[in-house]
Protein backbone atom coordinates (compact mmCIF):
# COMPACT_ATOMS: atom_id res chain seq x y z
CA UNK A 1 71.47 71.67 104.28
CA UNK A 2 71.54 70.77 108.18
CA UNK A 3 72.28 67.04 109.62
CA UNK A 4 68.70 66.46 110.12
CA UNK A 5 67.56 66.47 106.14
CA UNK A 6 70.33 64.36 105.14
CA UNK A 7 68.94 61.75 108.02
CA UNK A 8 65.73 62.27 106.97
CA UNK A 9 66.61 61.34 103.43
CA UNK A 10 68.75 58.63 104.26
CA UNK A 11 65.86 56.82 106.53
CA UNK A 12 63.50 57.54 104.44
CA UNK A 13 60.09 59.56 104.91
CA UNK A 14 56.52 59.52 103.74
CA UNK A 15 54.10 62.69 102.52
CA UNK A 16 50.77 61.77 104.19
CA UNK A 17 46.67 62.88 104.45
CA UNK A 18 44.51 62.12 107.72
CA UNK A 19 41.23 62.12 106.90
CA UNK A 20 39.08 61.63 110.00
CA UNK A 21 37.16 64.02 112.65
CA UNK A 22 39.35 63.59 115.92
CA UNK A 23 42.80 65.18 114.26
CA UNK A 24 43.43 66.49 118.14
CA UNK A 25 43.34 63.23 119.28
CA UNK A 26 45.53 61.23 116.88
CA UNK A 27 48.21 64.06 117.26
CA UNK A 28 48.02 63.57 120.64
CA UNK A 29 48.43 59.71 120.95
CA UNK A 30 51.17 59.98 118.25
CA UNK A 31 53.07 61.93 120.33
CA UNK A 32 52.57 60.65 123.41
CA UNK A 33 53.89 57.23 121.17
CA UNK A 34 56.76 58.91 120.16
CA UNK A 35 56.37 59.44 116.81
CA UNK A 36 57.06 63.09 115.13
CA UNK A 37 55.05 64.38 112.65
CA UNK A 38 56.45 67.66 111.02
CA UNK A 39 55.31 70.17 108.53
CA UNK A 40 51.58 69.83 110.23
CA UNK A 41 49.59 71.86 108.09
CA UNK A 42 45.29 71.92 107.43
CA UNK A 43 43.89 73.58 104.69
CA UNK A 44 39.68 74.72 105.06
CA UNK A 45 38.22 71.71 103.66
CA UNK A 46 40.86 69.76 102.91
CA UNK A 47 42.31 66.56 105.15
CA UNK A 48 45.36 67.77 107.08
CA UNK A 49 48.98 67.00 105.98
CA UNK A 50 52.17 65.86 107.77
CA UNK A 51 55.38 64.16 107.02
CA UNK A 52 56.37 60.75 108.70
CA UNK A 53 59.24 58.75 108.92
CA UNK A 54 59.60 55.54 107.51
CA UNK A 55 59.90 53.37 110.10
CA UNK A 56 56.52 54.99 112.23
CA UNK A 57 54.27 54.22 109.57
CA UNK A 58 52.99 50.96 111.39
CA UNK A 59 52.92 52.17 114.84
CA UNK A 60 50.74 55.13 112.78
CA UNK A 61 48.38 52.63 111.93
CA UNK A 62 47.49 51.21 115.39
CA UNK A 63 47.22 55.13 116.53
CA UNK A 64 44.81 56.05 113.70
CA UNK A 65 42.27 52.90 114.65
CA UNK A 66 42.18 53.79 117.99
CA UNK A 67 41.58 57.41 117.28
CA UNK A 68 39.20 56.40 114.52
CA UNK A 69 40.90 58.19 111.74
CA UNK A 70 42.88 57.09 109.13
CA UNK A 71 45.55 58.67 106.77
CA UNK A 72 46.50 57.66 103.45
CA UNK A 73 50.37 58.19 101.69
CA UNK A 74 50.74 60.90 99.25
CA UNK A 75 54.56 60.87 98.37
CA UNK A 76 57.26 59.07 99.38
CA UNK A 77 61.25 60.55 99.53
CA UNK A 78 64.38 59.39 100.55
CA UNK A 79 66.89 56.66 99.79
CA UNK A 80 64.83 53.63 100.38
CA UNK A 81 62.29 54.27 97.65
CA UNK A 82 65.03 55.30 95.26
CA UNK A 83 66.93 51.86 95.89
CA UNK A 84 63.83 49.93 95.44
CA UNK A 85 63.00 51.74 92.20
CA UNK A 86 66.65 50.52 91.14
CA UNK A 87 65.87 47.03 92.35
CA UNK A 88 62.33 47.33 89.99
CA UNK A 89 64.59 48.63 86.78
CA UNK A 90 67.83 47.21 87.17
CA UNK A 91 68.51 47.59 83.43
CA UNK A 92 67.18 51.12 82.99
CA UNK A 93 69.76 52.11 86.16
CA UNK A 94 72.65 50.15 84.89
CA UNK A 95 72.13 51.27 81.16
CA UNK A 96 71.91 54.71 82.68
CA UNK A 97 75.48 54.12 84.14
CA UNK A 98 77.44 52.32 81.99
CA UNK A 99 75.93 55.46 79.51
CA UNK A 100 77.30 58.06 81.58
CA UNK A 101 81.15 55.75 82.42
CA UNK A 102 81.50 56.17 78.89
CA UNK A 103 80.48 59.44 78.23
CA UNK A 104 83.49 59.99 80.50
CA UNK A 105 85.66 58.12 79.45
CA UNK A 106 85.35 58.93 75.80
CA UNK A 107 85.26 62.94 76.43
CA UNK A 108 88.52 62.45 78.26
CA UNK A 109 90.13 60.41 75.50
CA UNK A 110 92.37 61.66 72.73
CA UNK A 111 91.85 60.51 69.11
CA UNK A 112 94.38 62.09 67.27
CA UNK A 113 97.80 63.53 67.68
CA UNK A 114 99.44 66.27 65.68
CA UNK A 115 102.28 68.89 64.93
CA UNK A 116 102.05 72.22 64.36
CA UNK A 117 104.76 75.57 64.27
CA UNK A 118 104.29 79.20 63.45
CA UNK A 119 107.14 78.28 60.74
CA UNK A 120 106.97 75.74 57.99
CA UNK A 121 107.37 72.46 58.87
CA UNK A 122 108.57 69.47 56.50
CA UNK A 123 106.30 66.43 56.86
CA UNK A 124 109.24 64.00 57.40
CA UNK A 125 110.00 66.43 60.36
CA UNK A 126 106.68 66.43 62.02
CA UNK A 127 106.81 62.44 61.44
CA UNK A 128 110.19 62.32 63.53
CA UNK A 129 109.10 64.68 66.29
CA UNK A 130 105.42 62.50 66.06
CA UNK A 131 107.58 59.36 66.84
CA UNK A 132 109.67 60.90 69.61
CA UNK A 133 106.38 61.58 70.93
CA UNK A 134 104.85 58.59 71.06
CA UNK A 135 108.02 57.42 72.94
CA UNK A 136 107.00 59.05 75.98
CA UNK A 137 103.31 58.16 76.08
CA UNK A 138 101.67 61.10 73.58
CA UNK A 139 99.92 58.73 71.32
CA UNK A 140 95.96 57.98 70.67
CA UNK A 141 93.68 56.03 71.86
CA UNK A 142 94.54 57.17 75.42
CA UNK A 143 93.52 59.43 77.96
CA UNK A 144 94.58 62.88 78.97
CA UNK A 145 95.07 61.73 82.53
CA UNK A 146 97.15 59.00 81.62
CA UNK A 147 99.66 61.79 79.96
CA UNK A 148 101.53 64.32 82.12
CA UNK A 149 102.07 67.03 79.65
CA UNK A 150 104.64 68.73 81.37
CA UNK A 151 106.82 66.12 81.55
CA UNK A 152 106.00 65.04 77.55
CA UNK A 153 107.54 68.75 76.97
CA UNK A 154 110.59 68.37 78.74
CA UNK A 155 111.59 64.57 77.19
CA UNK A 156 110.52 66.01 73.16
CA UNK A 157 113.15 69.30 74.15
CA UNK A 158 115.70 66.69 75.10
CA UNK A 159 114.92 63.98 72.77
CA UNK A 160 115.50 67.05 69.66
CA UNK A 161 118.40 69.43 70.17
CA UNK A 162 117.07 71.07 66.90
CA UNK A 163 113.93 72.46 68.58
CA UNK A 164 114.37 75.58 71.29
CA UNK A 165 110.59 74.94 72.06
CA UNK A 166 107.74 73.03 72.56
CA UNK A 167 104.35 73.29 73.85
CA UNK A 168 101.57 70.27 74.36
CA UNK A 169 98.16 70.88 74.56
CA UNK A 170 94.89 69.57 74.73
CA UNK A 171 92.32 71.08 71.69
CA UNK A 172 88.85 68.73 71.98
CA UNK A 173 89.87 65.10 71.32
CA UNK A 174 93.16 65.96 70.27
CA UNK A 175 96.95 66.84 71.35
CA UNK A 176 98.94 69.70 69.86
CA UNK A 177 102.45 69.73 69.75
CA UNK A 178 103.79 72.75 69.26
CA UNK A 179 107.34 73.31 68.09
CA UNK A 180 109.95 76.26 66.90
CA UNK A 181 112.94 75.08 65.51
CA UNK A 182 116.36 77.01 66.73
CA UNK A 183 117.24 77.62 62.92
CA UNK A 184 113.62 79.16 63.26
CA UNK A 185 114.63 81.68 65.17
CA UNK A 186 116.02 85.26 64.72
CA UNK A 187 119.58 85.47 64.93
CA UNK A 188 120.10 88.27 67.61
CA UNK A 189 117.49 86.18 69.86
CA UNK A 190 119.52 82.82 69.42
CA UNK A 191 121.10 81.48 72.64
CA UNK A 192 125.35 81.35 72.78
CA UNK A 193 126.06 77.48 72.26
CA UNK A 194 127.77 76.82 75.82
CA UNK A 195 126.18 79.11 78.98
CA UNK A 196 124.45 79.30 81.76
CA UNK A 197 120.90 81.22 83.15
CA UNK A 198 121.33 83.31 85.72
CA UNK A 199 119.11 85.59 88.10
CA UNK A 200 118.87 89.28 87.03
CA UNK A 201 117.37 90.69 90.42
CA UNK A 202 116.12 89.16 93.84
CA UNK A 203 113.22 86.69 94.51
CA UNK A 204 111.89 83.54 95.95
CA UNK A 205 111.48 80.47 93.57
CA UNK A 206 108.05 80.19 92.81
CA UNK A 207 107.92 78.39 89.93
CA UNK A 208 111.08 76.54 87.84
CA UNK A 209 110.89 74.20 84.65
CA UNK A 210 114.41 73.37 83.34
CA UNK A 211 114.00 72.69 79.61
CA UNK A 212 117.95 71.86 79.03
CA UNK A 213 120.82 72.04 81.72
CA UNK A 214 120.97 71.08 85.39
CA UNK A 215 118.82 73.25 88.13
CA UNK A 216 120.99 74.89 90.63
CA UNK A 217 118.48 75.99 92.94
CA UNK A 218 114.90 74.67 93.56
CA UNK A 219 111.89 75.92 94.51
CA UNK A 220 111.48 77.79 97.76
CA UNK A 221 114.65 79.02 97.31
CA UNK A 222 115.96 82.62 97.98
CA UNK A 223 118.37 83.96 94.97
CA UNK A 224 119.95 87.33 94.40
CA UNK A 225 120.78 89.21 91.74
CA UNK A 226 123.65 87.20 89.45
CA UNK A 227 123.00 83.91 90.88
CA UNK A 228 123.59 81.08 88.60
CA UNK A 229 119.57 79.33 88.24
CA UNK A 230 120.68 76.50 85.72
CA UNK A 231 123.91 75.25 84.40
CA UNK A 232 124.75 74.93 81.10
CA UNK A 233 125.28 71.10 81.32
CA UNK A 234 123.82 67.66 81.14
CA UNK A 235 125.30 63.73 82.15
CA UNK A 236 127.22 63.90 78.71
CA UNK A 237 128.31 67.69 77.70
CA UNK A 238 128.16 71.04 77.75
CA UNK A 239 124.97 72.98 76.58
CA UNK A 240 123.04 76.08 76.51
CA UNK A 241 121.32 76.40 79.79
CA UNK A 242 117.02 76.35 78.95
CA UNK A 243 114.19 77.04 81.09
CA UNK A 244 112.17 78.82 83.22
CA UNK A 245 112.40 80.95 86.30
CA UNK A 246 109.65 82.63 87.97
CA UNK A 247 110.60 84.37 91.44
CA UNK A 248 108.01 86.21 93.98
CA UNK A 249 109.20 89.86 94.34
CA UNK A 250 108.29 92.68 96.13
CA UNK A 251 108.44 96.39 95.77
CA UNK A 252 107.10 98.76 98.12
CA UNK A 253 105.38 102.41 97.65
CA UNK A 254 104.87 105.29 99.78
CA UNK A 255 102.01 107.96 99.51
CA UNK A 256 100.87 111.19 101.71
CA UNK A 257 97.55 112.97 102.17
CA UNK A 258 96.69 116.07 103.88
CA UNK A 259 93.07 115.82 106.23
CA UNK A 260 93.84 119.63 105.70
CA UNK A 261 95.25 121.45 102.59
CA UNK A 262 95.81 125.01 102.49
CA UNK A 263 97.88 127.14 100.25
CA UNK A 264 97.72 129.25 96.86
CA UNK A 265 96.18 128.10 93.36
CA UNK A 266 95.38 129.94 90.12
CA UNK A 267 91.48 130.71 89.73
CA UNK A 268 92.11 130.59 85.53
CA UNK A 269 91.49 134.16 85.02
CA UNK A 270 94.41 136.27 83.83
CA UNK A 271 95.00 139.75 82.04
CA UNK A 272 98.47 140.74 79.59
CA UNK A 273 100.08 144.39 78.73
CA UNK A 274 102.65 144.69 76.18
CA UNK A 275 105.55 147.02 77.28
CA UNK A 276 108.26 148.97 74.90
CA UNK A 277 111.69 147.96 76.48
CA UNK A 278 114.92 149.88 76.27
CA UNK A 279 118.38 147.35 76.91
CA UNK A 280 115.66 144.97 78.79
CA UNK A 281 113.94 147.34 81.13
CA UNK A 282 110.38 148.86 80.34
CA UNK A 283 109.61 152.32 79.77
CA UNK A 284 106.31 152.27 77.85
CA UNK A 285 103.25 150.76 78.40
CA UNK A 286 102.02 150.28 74.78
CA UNK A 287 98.63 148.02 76.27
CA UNK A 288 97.28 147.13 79.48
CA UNK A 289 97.10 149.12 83.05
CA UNK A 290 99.64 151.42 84.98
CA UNK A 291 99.02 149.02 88.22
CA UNK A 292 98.49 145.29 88.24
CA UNK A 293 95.22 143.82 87.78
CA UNK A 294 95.17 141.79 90.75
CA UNK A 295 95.80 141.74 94.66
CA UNK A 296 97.52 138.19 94.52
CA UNK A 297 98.96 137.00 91.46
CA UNK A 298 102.04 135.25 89.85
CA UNK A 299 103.59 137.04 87.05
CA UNK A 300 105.30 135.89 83.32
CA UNK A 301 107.71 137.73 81.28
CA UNK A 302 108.23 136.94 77.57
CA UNK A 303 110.73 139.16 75.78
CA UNK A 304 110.13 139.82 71.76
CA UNK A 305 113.40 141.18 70.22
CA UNK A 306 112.96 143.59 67.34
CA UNK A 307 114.67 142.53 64.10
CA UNK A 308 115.31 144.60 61.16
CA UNK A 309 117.27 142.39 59.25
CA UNK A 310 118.68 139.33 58.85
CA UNK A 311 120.19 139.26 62.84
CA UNK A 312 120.07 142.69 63.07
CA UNK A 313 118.51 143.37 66.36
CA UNK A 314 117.63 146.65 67.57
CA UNK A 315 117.65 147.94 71.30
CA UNK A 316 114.31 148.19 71.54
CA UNK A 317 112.15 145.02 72.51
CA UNK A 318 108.43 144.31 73.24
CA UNK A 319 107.86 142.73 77.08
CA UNK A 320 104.76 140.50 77.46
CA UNK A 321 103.71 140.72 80.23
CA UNK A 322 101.09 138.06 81.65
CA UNK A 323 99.68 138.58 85.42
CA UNK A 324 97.54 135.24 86.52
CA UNK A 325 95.30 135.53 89.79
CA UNK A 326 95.71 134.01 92.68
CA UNK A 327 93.79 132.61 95.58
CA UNK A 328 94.20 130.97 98.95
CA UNK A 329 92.23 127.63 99.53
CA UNK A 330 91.61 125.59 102.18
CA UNK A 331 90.31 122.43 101.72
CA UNK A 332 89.27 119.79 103.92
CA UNK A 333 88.48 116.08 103.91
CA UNK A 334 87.93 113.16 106.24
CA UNK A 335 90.42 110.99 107.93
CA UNK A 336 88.99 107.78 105.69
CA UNK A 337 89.47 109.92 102.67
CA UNK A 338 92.75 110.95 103.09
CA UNK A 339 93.40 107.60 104.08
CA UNK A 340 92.35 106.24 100.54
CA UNK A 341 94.05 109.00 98.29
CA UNK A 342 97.30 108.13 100.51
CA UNK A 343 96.82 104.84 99.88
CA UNK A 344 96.28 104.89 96.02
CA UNK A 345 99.32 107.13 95.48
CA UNK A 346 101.19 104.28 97.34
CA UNK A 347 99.79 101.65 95.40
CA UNK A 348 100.25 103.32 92.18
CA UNK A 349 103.94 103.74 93.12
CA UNK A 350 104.51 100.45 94.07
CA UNK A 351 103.16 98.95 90.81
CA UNK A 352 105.29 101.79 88.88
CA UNK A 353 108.34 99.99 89.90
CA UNK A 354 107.50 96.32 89.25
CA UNK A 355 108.12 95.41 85.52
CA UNK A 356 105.02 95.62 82.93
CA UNK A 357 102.89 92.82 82.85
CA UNK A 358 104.37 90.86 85.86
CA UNK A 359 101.34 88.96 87.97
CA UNK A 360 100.36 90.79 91.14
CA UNK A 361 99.43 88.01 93.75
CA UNK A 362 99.60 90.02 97.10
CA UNK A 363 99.00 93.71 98.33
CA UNK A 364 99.45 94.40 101.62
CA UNK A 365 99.28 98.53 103.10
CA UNK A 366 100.08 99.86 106.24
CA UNK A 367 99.56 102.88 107.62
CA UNK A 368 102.41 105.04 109.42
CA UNK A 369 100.54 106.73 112.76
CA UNK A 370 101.81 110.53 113.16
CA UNK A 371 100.07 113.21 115.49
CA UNK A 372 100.15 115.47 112.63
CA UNK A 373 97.56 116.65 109.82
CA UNK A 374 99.00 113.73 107.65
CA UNK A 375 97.98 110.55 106.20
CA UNK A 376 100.65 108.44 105.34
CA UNK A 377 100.80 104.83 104.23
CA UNK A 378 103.03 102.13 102.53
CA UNK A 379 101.74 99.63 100.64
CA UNK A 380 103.94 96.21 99.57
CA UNK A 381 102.99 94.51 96.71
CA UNK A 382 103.93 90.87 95.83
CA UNK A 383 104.26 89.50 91.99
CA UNK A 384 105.49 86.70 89.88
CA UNK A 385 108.11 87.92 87.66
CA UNK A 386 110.65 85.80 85.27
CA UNK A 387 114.24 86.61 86.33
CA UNK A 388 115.68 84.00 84.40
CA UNK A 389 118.39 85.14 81.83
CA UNK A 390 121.19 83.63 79.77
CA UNK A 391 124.64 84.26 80.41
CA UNK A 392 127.38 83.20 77.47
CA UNK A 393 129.97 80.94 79.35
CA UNK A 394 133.77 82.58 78.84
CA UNK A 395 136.74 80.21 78.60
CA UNK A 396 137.07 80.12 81.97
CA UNK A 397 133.35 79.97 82.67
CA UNK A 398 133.49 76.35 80.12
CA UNK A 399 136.45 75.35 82.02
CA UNK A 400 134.67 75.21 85.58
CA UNK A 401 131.55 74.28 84.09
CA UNK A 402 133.71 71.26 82.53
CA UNK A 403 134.60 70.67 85.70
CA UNK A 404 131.17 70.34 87.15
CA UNK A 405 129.72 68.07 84.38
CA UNK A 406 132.43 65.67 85.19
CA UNK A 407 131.82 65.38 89.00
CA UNK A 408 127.98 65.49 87.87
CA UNK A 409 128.27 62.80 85.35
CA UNK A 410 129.89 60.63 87.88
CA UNK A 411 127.66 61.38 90.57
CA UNK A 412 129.72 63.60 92.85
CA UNK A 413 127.70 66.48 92.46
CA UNK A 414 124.07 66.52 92.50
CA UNK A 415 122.44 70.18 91.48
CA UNK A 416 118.72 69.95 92.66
């Protein structure tokens, strides 16, 4: 929509009919006045039609006297006739609004908050995580945009040492807290007690939620391989390292395509002769020609050894012999099409070396310029991977992490 509706519609404007015989000479004292009529249109036998502005309709008047014809209003737009139609039904408009304030406010509200885990749950238990909860704001009778979620996940995780996860979410009118207990858990997937989480290949920080421990990077950052991400400590002790680490990575393919191919193929036709064999070389052609059956072929052996008995083997063997045509091709394609086989090959082995089901945000391809009958192109792509994984701390791994939860805990070191 341009400036000029939004001005009209502001202002105000009026449909309108002039009925009269002199049309030529009202349009032309309304314009010589000033005033713009658009959308001028006359139907055969019917008055003709224009659109006003608001504030020419009197001036209109004086022209349509002295022209001796006279128009008459048909419809009327724009923001002055809606706010007097307010001012006529105040109650209808403010009924209207109040309705729709707390149609919003009531779909946004939550009415009920509960507990649930993909393991069984005691009801005393989903009472005590309910109360811890409600301690940091997930209660009823508020709204979800009074709640940060996120936060609510992190204060529950520290609040209950017993739980290695939980998960809020909205589900209609109500919050869903999620939990899995660490007894819950499989015993070759539980976390050492004491360690830290640590980067298992390059990246940039993309995204990083520290569930338990102290961050020792932040987002933005660039990490390699073996880094430490978070340390196994809080303000009071030592403690297995929690959270989250997704990195943006990048791995890089190349691919090739010829504008023009030439060489040898099989056409799928091929002929066999069996051959007697004395100590491995032939001397009689049992089936098949003297002479092989084609001007260009590859050829395949298959010896059959002859056994009596048991491993008895006898000197004589059966040869298979197996002759498959060949041609020479040429084949030719355009510079875009070679351009776009190069290019998938490259893509494909880019995405080959990034891990399964990582998120691809970014592919970039460019082409390598030869003077030669070649195509070539590399292709980058960029994904969001979690690198994030937990390291057991040694003795001497406790000892320095020890040492950094003291100078944390009295604020001489601050990890991010």
């Amino acid at each position: 929509m341009d400036r000029n509706y939004w001005q009209k519609n502001i202002r105000g404007y009026l449909d309108i009919e002039i009925h009269g015989k002199d049309h030529e000479n009202f349009l032309n004292l309304a314009l010589g006045a000033g005033i713009i009529l658009r959308n001028i249109r006359r139907i055969s036998g019917q008055p003709m039609r224009a659109q006003i502005m608001l504030a020419d309709v009197r001036s209109l008047r004086q022209i349509a006297r002295t022209s001796h014809c006279r128009f008459t209003i048909r419809h009327r737009h724009g923001l002055p006739f809606l706010l007097a139609a307010i001012g006529r039904r105040k109650a209808l408009f403010g009924g209207a609004l109040i309705f729709f304030v707390l149609l919003y406010l009531t779909s946004t509200m939550v009415f009920a908050v509960s507990v649930e885990s993909p393991y069984p749950l005691k009801d005393e238990e989903k009472a005590h995580i309910l109360s811890i909860a409600k301690q940091y704001g997930i209660t009823a009778s508020r709204f979800n945009w009074q709640i940060d979620l996120v936060e609510a996940e992190k204060q529950i995780l520290l609040a209950e040492p017993s739980l290695i996860f939980a998960k809020v979410r909205p589900r209609g009118h109500s919050l869903i807290i999620t939990v899995v207990k660490r007894t819950d858990i499989k015993e070759e997937d539980k976390p050492e007690p004491i360690g830290s989480i640590i980067a298992q290949t390059d990246g940039l920080i993309d995204t990083l939620l520290v569930h338990q421990g102290a961050a020792a990077v932040k987002i933005g950052d660039s990490v390699k391989a073996g880094d430490t991400l978070i340390w196994g400590y809080n303000a009071t002790e030592l403690i297995p390292a929690d959270g989250i680490i997704h990195v943006k990575t990048w791995y890089q393919g190349y691919g090739e395509w010829e504008i023009t191919k030439t060489g040898i193929k099989t056409t799928g036709k091929f002929k066999q002769r069996l051959l007697l064999a004395w100590r491995g070389k032939p001397q009689v052609i049992i089936y098949g020609n003297n002479k092989p059956p084609y001007q260009q072929f590859s050829l395949e052996t298959r010896a059959l050894p002859l056994i009596i008995w048991r491993k008895n083997r006898l000197p004589v063997e059966l040869l298979v012999e197996t002759y498959y045509e060949e041609e020479e091709y040429n084949e030719t394609c355009t510079a875009e099409q070679a351009f776009n086989n190069a290019l998938a090959i490259a893509k494909a082995a880019a995405i080959k070396q990034a891990p399964q089901d990582t998120e691809i945000v970014a592919i970039r391809a460019q082409e390598i310029i030869t003077a030669d009958n070649i195509k070539r192109v590399t292709v980058t792509i960029e994904v969001i991977e979690e690198i994030g994984v937990f390291v057991p701390a040694t003795e001497a791994d406790k000892a320095d992490l020890a040492t950094r939860q003291k100078l944390y805990a009295e604020g001489l070191e601050q990890p991010y």
